[in-house]
Every structure is written in C-alpha cells, then in structure tokens.
Protein backbone atom coordinates (compact mmCIF):
# COMPACT_ATOMS: atom_id res chain seq x y z
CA UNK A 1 -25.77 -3.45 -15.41
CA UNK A 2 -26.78 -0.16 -13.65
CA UNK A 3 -24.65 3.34 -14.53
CA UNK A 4 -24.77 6.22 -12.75
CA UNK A 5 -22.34 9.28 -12.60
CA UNK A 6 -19.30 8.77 -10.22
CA UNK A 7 -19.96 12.23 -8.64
CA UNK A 8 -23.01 11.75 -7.44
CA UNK A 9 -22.15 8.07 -5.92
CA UNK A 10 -18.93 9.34 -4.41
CA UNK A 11 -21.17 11.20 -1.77
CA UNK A 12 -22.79 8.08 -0.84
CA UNK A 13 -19.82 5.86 -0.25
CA UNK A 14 -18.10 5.91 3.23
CA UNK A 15 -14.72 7.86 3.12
CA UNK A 16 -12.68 5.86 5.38
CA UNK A 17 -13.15 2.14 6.73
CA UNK A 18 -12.54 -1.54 5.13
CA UNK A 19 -15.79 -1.69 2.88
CA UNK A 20 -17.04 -4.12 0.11
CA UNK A 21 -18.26 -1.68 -2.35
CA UNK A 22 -20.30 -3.26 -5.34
CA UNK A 23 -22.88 -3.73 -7.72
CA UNK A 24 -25.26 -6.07 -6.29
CA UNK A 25 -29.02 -7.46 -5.65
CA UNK A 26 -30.52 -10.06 -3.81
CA UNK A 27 -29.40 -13.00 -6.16
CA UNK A 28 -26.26 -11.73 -7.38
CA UNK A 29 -22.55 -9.71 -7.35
CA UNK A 30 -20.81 -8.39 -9.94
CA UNK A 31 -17.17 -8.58 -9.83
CA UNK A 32 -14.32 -7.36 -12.05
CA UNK A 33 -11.05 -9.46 -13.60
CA UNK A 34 -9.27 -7.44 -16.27
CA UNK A 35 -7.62 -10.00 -18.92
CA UNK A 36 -5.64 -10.41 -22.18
CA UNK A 37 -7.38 -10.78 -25.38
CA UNK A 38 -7.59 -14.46 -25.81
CA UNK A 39 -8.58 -15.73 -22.17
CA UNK A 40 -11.45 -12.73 -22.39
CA UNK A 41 -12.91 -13.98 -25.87
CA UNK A 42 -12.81 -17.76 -24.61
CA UNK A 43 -14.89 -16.63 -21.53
CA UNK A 44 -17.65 -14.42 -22.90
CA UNK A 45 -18.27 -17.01 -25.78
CA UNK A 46 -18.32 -19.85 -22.96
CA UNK A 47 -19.56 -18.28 -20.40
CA UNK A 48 -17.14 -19.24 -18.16
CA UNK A 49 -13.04 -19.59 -17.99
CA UNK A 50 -10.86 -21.76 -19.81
CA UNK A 51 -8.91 -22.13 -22.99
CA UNK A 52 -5.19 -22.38 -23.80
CA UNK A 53 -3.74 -19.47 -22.03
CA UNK A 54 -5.76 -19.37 -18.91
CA UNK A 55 -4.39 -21.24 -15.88
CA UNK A 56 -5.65 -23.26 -13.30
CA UNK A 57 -2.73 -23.99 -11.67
CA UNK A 58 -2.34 -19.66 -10.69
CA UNK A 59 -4.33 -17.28 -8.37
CA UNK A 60 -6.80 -15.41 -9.84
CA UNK A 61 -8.15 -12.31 -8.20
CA UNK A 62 -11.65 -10.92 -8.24
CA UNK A 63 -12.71 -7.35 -7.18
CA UNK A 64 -15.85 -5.86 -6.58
CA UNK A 65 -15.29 -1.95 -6.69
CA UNK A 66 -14.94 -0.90 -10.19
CA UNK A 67 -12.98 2.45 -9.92
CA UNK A 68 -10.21 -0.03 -7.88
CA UNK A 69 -10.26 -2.22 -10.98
CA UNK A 70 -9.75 0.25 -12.90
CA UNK A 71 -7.00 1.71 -11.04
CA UNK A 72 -5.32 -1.97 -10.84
CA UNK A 73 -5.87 -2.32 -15.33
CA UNK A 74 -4.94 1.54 -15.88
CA UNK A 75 -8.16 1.39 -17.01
CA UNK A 76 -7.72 -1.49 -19.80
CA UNK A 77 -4.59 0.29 -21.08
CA UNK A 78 -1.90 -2.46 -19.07
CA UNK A 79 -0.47 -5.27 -20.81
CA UNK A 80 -2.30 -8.58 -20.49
CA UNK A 81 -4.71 -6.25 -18.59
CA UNK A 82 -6.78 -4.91 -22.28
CA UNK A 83 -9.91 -6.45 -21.50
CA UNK A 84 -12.54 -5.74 -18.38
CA UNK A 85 -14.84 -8.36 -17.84
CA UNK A 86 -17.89 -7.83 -15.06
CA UNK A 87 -19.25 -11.15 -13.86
CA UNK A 88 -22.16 -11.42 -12.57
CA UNK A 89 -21.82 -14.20 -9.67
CA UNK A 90 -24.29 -16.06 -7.50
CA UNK A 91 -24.64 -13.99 -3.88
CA UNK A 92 -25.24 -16.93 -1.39
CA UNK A 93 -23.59 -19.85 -2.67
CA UNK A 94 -21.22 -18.13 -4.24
CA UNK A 95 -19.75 -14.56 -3.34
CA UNK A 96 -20.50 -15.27 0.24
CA UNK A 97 -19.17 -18.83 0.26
CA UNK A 98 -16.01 -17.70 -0.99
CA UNK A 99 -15.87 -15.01 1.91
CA UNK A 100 -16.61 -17.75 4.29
CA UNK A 101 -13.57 -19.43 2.84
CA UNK A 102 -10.99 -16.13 3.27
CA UNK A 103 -8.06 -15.76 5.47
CA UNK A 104 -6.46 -12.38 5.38
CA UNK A 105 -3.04 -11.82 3.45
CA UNK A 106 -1.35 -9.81 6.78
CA UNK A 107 -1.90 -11.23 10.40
CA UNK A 108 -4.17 -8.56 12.17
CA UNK A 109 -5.95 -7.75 15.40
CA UNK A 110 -9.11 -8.97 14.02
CA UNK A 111 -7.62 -12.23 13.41
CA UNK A 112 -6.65 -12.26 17.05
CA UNK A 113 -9.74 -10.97 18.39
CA UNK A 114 -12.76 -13.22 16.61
CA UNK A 115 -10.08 -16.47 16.98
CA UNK A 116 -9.45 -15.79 20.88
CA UNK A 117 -12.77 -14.76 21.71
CA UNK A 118 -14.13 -17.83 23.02
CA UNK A 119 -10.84 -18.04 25.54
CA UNK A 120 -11.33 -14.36 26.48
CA UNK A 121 -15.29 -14.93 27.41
CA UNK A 122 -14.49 -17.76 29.75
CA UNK A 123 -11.56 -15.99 31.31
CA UNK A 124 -14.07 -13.41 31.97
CA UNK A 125 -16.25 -15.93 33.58
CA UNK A 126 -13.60 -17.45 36.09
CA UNK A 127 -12.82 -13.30 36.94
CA UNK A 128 -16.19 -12.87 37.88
CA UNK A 129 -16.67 -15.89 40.10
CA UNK A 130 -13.67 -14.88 41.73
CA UNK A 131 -14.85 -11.44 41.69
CA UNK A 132 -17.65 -12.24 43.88
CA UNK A 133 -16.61 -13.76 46.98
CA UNK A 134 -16.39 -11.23 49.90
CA UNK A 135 -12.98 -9.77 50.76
CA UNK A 136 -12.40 -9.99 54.45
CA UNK A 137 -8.75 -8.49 54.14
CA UNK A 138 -9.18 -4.66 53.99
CA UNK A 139 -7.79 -3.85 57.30
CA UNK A 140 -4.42 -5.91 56.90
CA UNK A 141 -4.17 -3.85 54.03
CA UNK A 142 -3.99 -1.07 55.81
CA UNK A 143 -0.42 -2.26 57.04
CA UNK A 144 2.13 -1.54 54.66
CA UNK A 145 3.97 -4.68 54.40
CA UNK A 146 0.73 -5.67 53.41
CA UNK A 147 0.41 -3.36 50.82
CA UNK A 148 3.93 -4.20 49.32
CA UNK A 149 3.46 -7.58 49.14
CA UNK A 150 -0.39 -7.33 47.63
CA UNK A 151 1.58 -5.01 44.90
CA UNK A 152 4.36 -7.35 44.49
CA UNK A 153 1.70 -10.23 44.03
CA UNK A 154 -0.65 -7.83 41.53
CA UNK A 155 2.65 -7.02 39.74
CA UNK A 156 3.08 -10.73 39.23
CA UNK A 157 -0.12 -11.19 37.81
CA UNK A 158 0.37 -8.39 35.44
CA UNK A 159 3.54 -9.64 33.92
CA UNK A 160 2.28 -13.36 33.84
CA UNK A 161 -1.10 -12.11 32.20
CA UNK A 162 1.11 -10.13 29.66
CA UNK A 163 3.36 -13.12 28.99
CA UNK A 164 0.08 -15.10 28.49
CA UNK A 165 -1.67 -12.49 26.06
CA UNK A 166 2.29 -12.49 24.17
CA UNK A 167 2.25 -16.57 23.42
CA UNK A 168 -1.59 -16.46 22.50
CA UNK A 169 -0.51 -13.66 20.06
CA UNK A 170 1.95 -16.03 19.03
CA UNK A 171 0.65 -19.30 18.44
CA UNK A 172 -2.51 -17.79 16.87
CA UNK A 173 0.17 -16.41 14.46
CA UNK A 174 1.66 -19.25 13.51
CA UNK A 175 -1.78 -20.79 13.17
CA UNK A 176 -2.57 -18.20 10.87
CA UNK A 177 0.36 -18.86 8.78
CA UNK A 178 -0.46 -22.52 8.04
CA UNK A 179 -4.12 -21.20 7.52
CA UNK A 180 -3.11 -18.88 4.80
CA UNK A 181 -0.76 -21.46 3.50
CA UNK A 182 -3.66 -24.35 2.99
CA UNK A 183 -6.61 -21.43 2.32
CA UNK A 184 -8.45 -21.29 -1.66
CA UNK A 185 -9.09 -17.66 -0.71
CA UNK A 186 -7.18 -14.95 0.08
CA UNK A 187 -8.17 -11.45 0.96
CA UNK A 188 -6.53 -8.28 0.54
CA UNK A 189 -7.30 -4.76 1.64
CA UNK A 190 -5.57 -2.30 -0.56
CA UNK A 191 -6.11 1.81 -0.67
CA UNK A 192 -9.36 2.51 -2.63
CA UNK A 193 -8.60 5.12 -5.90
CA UNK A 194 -10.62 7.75 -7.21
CA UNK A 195 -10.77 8.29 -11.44
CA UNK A 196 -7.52 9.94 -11.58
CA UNK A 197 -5.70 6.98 -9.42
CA UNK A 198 -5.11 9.08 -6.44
CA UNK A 199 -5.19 7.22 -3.32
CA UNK A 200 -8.24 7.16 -0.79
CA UNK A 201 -8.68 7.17 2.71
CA UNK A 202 -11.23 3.98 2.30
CA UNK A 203 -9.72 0.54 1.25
CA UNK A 204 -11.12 -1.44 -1.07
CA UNK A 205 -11.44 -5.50 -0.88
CA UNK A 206 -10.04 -7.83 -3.24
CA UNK A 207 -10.18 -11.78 -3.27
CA UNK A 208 -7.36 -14.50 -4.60
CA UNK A 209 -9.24 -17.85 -5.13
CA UNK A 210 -7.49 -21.03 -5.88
CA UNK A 211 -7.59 -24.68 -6.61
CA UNK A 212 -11.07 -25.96 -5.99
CA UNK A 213 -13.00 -22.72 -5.18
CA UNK A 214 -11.70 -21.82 -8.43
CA UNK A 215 -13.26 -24.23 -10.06
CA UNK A 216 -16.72 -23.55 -8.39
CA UNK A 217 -16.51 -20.49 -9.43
CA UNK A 218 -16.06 -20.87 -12.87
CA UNK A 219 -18.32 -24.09 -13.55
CA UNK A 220 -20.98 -23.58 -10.72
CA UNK A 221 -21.58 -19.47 -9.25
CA UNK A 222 -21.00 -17.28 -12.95
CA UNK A 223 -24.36 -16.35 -14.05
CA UNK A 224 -22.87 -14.69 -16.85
CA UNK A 225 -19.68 -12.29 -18.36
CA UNK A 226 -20.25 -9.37 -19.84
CA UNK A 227 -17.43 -7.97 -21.77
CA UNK A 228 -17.32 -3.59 -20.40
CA UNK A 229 -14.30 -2.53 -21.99
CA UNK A 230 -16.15 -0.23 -24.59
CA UNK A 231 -17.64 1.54 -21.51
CA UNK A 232 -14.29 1.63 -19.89
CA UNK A 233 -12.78 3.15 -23.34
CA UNK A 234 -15.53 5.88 -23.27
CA UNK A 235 -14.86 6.58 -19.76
CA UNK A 236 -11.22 7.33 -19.71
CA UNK A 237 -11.82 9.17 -22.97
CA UNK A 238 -14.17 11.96 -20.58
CA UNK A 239 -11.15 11.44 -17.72
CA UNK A 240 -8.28 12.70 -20.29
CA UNK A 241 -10.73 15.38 -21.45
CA UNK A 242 -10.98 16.72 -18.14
CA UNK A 243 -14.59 16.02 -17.88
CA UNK A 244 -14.67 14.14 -14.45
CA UNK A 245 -18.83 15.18 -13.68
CA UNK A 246 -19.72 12.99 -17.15
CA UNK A 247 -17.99 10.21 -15.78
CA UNK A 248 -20.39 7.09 -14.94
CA UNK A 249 -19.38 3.82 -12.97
CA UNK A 250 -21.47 1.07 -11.86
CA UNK A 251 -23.66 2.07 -9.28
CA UNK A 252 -22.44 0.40 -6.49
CA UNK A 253 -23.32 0.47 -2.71
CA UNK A 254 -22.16 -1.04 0.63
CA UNK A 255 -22.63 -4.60 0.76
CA UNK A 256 -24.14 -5.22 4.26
CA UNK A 257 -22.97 -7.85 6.00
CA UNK A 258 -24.72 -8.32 9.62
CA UNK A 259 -22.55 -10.59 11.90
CA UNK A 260 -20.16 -8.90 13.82
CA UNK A 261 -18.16 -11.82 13.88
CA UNK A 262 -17.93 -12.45 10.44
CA UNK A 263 -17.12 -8.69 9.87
CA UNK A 264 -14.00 -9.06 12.12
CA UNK A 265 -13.00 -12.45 10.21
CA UNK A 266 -12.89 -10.41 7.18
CA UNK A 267 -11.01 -6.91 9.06
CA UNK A 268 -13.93 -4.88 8.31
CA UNK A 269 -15.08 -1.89 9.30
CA UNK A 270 -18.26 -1.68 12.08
CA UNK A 271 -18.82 1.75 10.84
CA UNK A 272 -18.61 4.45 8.24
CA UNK A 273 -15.82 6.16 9.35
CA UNK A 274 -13.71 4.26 11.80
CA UNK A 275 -11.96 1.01 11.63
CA UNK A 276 -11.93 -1.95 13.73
CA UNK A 277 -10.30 -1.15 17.55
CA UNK A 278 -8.48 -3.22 19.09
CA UNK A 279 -10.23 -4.75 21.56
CA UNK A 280 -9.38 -2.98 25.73
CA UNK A 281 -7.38 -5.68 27.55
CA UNK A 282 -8.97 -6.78 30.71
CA UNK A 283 -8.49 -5.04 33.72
CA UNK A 284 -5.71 -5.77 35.56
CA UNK A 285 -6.02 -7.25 39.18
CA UNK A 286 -3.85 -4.41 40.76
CA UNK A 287 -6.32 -2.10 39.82
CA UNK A 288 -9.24 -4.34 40.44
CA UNK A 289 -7.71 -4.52 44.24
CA UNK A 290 -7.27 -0.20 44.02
CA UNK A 291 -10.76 -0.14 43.27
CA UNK A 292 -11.61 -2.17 45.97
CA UNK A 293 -9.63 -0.60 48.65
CA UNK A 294 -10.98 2.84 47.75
CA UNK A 295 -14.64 1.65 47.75
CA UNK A 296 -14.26 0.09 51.27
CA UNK A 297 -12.70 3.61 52.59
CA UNK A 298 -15.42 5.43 51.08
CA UNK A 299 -18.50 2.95 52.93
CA UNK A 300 -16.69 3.08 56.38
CA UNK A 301 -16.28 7.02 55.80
CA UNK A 302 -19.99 7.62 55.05
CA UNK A 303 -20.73 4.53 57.95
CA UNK A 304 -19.18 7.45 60.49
C-alpha cells in the first residue's frame, strides 16, 4: 500500500458531493472491514474469510475511504472492531460488479430519475410531435370565453400530469422496496469524518453484501488481506499527541466512474462540489400555450 500525509491529500479530495474515495489502480481496490481478533487471524492466514465466528448468514460491510473506517472502528479501539484489515479486491469483476449489483438503503430522486427515464424520453417525443402541428386557433383566443376555457383545460392537464408524476413516484417506490428487499448489495451514503471524527460536508460510500455476492467476494475477487492495525496504532498515537500534519492515510483519490447513468444508480455526485439535482419537470402545457400566444402577437405586431 501507498502512504502519504492526510494534510496534503485533504486538499485534493472534493469537499462536498457523494464520492468513492479510495486506494486504487487499474487491477485493483482496496477496501476496509474492521474485525475481532479471531475472524481477522483466520483471514490473513487464509487469505480469505471464514472460521468459527465469522458468519455467512449476516451483512458484512466494506468501505473504501480509510479515515471513514476509521471513524466507524474508533480507530481499532471498539469492541469486536480491534483489528483493520485492507483488502485488496479485483476492480472489474469484482468492486465494480458488486456496484452493478447495489440498490440504495433510502429511496431517492436518483432512483426516480435513471428508473423513469426511458418513460420521460418518450413522453418527450409524443410532446414534440404534438408540438409541431400548426395552431390555427390564435384569434378565438382572443375571445375570452376562449381564454377561460383554454385555462380551465391547461389547468386540467396540470393537475392530471401532477397526479401522473405522484403514482410513478409511487409505484417506483414500492418497486424499490422489493428491490432492496431481494438485493446482495446495499449502499449507504453516510457523512465523511476527518482524523478527529468531526463530520464533513462530503459523504463517504459504504457497501452491505450478502448471500452469494458474499461468497464471490471472499472465494473469487480478494487478491489478498493485509492486516494495518499497527499503522492505525501509530496513527492515533500522532492524533492524541496533537500532531495532526505527521498523520499519513492511504493515498486515496476519486474513483472515476464515466456513465452518467450509472452515477445516478449509485446517487453520486456529477461534480466536485454539488450534488445530484433533481431533474426540471417538463413544461407545463399552460405555459407552452402562453408562449405561444405571445409569440403570435409579437409576428403580427412586427407584420404591421
């Protein structure tokens, strides 16, 4: 593993967003599980996980930002928690499948978004077509019983395009909650923490894996465990001495991944320092017609 002081990394690392910070090259991750005594021994003599105490049957979580791990071990000092491991895991058939296999712990916007997309874009389409056939009715609108009723009509487009965008909401939640319920992954966005534990603006990912993923990853993606908790020990020693620029942490960087579609699957950030938006609703017809009207005044105007 690479080392490098935490001071001089900090400046590199975004300050606010959903990141996966790590440790990584082209072949590989390293991730972090902090564990008791026995199941650590069993799995940097085997190379893997197993033995009496560890269970299959459980969760297990795997981060790859080391200051977060040590914030969730109190850095090796928690009970069952004494022991840091850093596993080095395969990138592509390993790390990344088990991202392609993640469904987020909380129901979010990004859920909605990259699931409804495909609905949205043809919507879209249909507007458009519609869109584009001429509109021979500007001068009854003009009249304002006209106008009422061409409100009255937009009006009752806007509440039944609402009430449609409400039950997609809906169902996509409930198809979210079976998701989660039959998923091997789980991920987790949880407030990034510097050395003294104090909560960041940035959050920091962390992945439950289950079942057979869990198996995978013990048999088939480890590469290999290296037991850290020496490194850890010295490290907290400098952090109670008050000597915060000695401190050294894995140097980790952004891991990079390129499809925007896979970034909202995961509720990632697109950016350094903003979050994913929600995405603008559509315009609504009422407007659409406004516009309309306003652009036909303005030609005949400039006509005369």
């Amino acid at each position: 593993m690479k080392f490098e002081l935490y001071d001089k990394q900090l400046k590199r690392w975004p300050e606010t967003g959903r990141h996966i910070i790590g440790q990584y090259d082209d072949e590989s991750i390293i991730v972090y599980q902090a564990y008791n005594h026995s199941i650590a021994d069993y799995a940097v003599q085997n190379q893997k996980f197993g033995g009496k105490d560890f269970s299959w049957k459980r969760m297990t979580w795997i981060k790859t930002n080391f200051t977060w791990m040590m914030y969730r071990s109190g850095w090796a000092t928690k009970k069952n928690q004494e022991r840091i491991l850093a596993i080095k895991l395969k990138k592509k058939t390993g790390f990344e499948e088990i991202l392609s296999e993640a469904t987020l712990t909380s129901f979010s916007q990004s859920y909605l978004s990259s699931n409804s997309r495909s609905n949205s874009s043809s919507t879209s389409r249909s507007e458009k077509s519609s869109n584009s056939r001429p509109n021979k009715s500007f001068k009854s609108r003009s009249d304002k019983s006209s106008k009422s009723r061409s409100n009255k009509s937009s009006k009752s487009r806007s509440d039944e395009y609402s009430k449609s965008r409400s039950d997609e909401s809906s169902t996509l939640q409930e198809e979210w909650k079976e998701q989660l319920e039959k998923s091997q992954v789980r991920l987790q966005w949880d407030p990034d923490h510097d050395l003294l534990g104090e909560k960041m603006q940035r959050r920091a990912i962390q992945l439950g894996i289950k079942n057979n993923i869990l198996q995978k990853y013990s048999n088939e993606w480890i590469i290999g465990i290296e037991d850290i908790t020496e490194f850890v020990r010295k490290q907290y020693e400098l952090i109670k001495l008050d000597k915060l620029n000695e401190v050294r942490t894995p140097v980790e960087r952004v891991y990079e991944i390129g499809d925007n579609l896979t970034k909202e699957k995961l509720g990632m950030s697109f950016d350094d320092s903003k979050p994913i938006q929600a995405e603008p609703e559509p315009e609504s017809e009422f407007r659409k017609i406004c516009k309309s009207v306003v652009d036909y005044i303005y030609n005949i105007c400039n006509i005369q």
